[in-house]
PDB file of N, CA and C in Angstrom:
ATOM      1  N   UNK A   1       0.837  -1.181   0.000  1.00  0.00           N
ATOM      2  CA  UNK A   1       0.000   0.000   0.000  1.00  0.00           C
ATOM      3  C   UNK A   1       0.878   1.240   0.000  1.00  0.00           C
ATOM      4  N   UNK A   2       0.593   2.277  -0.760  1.00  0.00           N
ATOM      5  CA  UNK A   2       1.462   3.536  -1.055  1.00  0.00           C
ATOM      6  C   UNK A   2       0.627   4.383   0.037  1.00  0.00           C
ATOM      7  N   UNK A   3       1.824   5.120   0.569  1.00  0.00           N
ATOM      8  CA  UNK A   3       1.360   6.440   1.193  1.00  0.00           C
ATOM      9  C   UNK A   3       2.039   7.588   0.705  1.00  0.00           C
ATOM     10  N   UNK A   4       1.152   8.787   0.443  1.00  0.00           N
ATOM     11  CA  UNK A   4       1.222   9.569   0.554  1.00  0.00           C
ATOM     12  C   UNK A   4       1.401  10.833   1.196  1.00  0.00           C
ATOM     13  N   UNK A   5       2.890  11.328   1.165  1.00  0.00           N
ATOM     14  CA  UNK A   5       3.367  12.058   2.508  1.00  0.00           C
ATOM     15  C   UNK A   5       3.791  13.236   2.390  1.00  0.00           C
ATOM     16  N   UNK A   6       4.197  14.460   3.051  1.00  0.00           N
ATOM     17  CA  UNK A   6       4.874  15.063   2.577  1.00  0.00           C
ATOM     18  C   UNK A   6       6.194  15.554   3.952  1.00  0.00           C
ATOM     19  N   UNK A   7       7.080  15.773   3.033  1.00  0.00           N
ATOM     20  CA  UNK A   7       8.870  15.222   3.846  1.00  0.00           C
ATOM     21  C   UNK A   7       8.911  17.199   3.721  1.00  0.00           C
ATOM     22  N   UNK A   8       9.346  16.997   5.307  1.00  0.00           N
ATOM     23  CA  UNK A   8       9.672  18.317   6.065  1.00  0.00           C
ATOM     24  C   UNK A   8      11.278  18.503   6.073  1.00  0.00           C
ATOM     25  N   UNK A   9      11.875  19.128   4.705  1.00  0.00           N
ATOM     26  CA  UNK A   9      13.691  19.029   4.436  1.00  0.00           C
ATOM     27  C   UNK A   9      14.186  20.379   5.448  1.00  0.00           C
ATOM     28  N   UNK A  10      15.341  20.152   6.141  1.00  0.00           N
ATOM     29  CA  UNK A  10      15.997  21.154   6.958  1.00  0.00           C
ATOM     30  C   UNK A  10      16.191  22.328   5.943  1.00  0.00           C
ATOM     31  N   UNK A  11      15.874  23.226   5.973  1.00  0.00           N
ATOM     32  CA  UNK A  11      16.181  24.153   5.117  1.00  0.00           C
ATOM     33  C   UNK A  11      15.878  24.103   3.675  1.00  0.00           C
ATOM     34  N   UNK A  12      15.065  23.515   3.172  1.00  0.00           N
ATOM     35  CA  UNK A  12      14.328  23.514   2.015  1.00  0.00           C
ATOM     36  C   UNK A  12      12.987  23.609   2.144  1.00  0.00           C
ATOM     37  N   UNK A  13      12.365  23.249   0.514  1.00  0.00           N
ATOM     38  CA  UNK A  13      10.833  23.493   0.636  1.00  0.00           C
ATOM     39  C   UNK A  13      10.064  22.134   1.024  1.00  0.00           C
ATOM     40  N   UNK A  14       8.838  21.930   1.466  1.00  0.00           N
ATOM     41  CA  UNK A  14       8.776  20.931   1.960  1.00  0.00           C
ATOM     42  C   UNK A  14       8.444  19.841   0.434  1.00  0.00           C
ATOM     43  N   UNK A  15       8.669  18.215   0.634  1.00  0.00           N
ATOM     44  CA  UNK A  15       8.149  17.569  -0.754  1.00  0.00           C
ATOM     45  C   UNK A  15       7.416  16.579  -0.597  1.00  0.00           C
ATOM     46  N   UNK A  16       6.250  16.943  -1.401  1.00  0.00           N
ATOM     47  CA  UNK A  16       5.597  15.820  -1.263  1.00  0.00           C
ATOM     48  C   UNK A  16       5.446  14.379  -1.917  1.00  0.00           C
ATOM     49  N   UNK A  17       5.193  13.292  -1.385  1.00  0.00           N
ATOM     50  CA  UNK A  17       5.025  11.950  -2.835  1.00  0.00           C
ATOM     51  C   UNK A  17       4.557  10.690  -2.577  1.00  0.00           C
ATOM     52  N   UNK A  18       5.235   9.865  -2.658  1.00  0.00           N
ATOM     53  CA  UNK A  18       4.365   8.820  -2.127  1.00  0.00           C
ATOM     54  C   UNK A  18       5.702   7.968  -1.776  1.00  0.00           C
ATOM     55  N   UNK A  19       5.378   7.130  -1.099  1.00  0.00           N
ATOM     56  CA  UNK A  19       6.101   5.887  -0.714  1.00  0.00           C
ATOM     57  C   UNK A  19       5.830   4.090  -0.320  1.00  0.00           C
ATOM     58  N   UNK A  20       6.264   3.443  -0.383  1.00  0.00           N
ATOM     59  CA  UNK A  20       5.432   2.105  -0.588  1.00  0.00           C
ATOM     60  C   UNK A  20       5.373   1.892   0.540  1.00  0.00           C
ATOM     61  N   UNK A  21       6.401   1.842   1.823  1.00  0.00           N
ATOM     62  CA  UNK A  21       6.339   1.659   3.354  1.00  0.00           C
ATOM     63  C   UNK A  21       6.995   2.849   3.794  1.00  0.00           C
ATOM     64  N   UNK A  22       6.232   3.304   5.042  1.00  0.00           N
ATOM     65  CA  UNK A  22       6.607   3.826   6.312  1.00  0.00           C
ATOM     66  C   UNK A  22       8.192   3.333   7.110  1.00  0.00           C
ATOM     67  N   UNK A  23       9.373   4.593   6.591  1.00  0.00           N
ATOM     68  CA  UNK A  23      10.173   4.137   7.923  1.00  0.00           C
ATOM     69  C   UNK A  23      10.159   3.623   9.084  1.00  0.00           C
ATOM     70  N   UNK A  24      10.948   2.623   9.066  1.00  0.00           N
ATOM     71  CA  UNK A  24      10.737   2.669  10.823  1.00  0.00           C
ATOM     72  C   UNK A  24      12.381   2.629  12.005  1.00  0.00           C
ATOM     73  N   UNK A  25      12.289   2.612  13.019  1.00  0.00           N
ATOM     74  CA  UNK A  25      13.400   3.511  13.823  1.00  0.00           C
ATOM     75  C   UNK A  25      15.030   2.979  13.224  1.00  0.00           C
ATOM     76  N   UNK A  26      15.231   1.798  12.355  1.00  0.00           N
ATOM     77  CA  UNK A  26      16.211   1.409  11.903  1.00  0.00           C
ATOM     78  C   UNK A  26      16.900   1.980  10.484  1.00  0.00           C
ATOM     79  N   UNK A  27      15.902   2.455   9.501  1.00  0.00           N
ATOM     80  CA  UNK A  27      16.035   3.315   8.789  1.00  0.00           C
ATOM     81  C   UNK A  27      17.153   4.044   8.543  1.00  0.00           C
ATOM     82  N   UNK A  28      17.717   4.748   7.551  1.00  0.00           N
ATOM     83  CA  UNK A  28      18.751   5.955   7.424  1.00  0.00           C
ATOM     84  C   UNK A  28      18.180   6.950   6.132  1.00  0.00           C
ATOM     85  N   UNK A  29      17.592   6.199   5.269  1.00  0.00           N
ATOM     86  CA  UNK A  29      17.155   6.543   3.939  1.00  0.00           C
ATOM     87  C   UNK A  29      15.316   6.730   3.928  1.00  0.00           C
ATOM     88  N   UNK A  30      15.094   7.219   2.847  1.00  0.00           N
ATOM     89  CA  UNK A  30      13.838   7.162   2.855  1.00  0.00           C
ATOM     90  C   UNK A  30      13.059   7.550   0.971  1.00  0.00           C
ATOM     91  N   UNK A  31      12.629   6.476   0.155  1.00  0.00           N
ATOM     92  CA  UNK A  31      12.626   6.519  -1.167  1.00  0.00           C
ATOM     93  C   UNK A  31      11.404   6.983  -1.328  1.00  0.00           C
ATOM     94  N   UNK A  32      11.228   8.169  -2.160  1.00  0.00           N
ATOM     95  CA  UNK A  32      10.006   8.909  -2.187  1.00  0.00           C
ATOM     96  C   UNK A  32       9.597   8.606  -3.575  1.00  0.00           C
ATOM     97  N   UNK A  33       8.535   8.203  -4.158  1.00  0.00           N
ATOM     98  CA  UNK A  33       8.146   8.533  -5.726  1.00  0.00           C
ATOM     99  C   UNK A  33       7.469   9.840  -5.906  1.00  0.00           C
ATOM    100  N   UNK A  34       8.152  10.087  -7.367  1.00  0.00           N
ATOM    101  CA  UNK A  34       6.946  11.277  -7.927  1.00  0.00           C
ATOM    102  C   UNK A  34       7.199  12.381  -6.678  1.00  0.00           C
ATOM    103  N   UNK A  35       8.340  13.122  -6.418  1.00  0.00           N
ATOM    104  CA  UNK A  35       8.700  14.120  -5.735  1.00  0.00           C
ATOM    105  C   UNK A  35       7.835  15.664  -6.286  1.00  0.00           C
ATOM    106  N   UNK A  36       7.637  15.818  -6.461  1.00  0.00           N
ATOM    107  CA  UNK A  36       6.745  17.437  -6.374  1.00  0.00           C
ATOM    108  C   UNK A  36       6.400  18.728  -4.945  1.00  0.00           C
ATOM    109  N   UNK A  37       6.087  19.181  -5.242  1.00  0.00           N
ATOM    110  CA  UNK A  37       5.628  20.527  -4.138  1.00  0.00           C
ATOM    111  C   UNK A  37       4.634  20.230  -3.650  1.00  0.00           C
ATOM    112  N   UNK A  38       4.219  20.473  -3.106  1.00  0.00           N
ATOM    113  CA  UNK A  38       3.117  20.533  -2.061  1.00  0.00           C
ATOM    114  C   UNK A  38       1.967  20.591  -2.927  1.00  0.00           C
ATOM    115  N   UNK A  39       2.034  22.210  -3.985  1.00  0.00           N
ATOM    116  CA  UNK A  39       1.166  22.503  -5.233  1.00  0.00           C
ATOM    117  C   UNK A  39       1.310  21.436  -6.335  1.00  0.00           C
ATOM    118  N   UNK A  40       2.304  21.045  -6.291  1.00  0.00           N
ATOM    119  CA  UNK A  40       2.173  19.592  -7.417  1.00  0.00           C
ATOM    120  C   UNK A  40       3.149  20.547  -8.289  1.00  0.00           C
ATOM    121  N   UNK A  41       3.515  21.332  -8.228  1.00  0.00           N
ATOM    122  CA  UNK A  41       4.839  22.079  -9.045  1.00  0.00           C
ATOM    123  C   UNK A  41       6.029  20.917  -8.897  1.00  0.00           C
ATOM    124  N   UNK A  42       6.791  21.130 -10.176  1.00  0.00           N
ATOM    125  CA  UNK A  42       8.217  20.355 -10.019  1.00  0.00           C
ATOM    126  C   UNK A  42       9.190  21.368  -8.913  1.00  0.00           C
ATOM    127  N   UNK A  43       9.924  20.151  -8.498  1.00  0.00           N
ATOM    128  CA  UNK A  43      11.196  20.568  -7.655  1.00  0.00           C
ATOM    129  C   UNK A  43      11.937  21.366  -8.428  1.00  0.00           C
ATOM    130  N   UNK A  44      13.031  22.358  -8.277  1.00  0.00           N
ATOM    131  CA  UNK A  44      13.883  23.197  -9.100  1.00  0.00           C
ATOM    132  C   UNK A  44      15.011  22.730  -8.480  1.00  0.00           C
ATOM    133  N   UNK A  45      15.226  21.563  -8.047  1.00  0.00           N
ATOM    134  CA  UNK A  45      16.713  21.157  -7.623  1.00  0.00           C
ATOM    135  C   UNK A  45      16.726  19.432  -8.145  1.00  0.00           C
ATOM    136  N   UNK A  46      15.535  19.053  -9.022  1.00  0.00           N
ATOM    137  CA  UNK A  46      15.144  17.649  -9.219  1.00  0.00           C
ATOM    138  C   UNK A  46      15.066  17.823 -10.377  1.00  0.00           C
ATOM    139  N   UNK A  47      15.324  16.556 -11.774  1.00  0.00           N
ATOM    140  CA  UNK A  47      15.398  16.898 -12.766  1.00  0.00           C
ATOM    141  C   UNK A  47      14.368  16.409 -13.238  1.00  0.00           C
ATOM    142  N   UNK A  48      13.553  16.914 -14.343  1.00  0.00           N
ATOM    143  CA  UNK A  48      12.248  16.671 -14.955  1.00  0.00           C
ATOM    144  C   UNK A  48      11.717  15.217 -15.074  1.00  0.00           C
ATOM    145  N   UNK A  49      12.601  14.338 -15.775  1.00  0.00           N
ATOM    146  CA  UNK A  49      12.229  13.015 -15.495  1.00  0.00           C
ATOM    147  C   UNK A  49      12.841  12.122 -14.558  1.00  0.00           C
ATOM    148  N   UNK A  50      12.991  12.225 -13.653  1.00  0.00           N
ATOM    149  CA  UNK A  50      13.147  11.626 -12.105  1.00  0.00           C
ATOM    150  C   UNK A  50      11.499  11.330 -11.458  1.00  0.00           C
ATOM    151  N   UNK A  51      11.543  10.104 -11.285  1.00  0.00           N
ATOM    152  CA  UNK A  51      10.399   8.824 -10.798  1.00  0.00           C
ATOM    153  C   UNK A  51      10.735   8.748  -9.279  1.00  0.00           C
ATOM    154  N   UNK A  52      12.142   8.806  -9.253  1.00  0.00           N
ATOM    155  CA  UNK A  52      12.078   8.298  -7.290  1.00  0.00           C
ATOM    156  C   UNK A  52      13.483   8.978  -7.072  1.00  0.00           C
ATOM    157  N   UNK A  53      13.454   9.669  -5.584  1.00  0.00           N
ATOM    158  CA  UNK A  53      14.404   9.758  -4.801  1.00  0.00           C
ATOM    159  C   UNK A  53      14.729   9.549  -3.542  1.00  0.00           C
ATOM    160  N   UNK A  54      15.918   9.504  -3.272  1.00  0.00           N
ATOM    161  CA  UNK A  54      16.381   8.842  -1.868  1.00  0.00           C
ATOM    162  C   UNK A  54      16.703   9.901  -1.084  1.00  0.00           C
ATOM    163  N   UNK A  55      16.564  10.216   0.226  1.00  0.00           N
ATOM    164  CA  UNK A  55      16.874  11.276   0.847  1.00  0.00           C
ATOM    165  C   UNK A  55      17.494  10.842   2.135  1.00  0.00           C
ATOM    166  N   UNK A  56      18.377  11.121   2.494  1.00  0.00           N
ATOM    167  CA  UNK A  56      18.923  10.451   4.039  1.00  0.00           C
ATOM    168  C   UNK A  56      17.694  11.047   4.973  1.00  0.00           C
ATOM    169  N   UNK A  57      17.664  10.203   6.324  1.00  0.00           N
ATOM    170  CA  UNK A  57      16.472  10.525   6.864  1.00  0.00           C
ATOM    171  C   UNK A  57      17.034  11.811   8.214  1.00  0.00           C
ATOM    172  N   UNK A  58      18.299  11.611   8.042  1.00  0.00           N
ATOM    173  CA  UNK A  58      19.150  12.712   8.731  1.00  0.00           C
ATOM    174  C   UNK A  58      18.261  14.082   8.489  1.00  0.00           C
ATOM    175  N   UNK A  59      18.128  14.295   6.977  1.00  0.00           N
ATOM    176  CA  UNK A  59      18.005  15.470   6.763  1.00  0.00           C
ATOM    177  C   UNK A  59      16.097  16.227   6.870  1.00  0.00           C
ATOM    178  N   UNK A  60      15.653  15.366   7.189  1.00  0.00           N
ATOM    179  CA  UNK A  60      14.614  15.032   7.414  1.00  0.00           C
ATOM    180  C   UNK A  60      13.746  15.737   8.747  1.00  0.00           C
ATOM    181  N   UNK A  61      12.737  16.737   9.165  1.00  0.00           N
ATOM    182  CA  UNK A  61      12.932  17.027  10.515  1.00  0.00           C
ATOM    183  C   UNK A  61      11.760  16.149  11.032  1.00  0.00           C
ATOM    184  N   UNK A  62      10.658  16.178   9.493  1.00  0.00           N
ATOM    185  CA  UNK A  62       9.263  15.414  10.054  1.00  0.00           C
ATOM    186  C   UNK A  62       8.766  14.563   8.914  1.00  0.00           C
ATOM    187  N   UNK A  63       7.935  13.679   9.020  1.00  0.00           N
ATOM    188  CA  UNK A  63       7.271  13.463   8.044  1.00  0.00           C
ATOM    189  C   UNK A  63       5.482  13.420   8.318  1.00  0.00           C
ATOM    190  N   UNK A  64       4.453  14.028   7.487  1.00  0.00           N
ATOM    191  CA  UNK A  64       3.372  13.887   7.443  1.00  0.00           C
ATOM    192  C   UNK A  64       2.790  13.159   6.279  1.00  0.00           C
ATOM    193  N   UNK A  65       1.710  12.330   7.255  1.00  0.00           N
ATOM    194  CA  UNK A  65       1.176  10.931   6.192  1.00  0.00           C
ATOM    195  C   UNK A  65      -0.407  11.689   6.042  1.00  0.00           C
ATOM    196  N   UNK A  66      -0.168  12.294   4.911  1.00  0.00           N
ATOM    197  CA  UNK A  66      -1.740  12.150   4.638  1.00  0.00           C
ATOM    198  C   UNK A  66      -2.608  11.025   4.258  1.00  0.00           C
ATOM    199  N   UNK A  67      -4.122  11.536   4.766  1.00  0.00           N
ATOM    200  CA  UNK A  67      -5.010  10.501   4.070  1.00  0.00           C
ATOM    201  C   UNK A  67      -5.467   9.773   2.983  1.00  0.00           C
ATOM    202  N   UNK A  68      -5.921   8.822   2.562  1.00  0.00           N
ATOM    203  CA  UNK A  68      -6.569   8.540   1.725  1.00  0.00           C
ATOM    204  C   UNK A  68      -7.804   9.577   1.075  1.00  0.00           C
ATOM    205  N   UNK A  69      -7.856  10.282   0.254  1.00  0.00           N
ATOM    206  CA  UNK A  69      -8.790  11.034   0.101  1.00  0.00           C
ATOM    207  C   UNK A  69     -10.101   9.882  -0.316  1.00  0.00           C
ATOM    208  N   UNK A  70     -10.259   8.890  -1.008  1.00  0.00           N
ATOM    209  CA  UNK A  70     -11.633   7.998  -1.232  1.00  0.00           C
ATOM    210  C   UNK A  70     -11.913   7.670   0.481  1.00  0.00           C
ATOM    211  N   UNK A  71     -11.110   7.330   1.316  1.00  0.00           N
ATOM    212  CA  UNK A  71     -11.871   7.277   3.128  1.00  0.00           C
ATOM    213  C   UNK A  71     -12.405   8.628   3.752  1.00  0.00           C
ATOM    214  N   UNK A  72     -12.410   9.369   3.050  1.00  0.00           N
ATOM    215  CA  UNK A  72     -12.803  10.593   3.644  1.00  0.00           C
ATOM    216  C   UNK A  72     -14.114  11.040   3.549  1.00  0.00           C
ATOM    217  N   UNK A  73     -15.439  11.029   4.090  1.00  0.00           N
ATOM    218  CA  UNK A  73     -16.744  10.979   4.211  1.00  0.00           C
ATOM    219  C   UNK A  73     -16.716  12.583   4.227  1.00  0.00           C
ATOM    220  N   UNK A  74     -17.677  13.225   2.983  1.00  0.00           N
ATOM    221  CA  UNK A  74     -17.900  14.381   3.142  1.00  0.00           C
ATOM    222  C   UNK A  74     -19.397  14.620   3.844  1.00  0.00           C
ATOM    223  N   UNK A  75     -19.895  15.159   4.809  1.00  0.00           N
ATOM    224  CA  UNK A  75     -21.007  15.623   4.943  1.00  0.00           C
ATOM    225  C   UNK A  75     -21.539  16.725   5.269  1.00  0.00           C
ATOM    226  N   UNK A  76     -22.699  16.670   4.214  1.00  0.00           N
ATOM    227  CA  UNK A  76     -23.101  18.563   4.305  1.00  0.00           C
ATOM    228  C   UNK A  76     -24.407  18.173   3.932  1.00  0.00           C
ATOM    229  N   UNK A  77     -24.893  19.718   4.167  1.00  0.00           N
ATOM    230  CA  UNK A  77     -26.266  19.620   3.676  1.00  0.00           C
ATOM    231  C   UNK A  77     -27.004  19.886   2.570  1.00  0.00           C
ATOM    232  N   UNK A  78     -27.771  18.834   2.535  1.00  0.00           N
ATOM    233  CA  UNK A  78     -29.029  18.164   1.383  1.00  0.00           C
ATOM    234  C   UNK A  78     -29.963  19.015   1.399  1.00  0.00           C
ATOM    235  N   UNK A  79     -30.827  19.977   0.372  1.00  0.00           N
ATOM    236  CA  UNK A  79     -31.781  20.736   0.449  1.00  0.00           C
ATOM    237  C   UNK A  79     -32.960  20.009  -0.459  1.00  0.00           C
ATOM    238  N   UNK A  80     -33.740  19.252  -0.400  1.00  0.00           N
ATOM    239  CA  UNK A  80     -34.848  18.448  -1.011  1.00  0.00           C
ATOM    240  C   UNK A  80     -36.168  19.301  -1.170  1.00  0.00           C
TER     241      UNK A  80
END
């Protein structure tokens, strides 16, 4: 199962992408697919056709796992 995350870089912009597993505390690396911006803009330090990158997890301060957007139940109101 891919998650979708976005990687908090020390002094860069943050990137978002996906990944097939979740680090865990043994880790050093961390392989992201489909690197983009937050906006889905390309990286300006990544080259146009680049599929996956590796990032030491050193450099790393956080990572956030977003949701599945299809599990996400919208509810509002129905005017009949």
């Amino acid at each position: 199962m891919a998650y979708t995350v976005i990687l908090h870089i020390a002094n860069e912009a943050s990137v978002a992408g996906e990944v097939d597993e979740l680090p865990n505390a043994a880790d050093t690396i961390i392989t992201v697919s489909n690197p983009r911006q937050k906006d889905g803009k390309d990286l300006h330090y990544i080259d146009n056709g680049t599929t996956k990158v590796i990032w030491p997890l050193i450099k790393v301060s956080f990572i956030e796992i977003l949701g599945d957007s299809q599990e996400e139940k919208i509810i509002g109101f129905v005017r009949e």
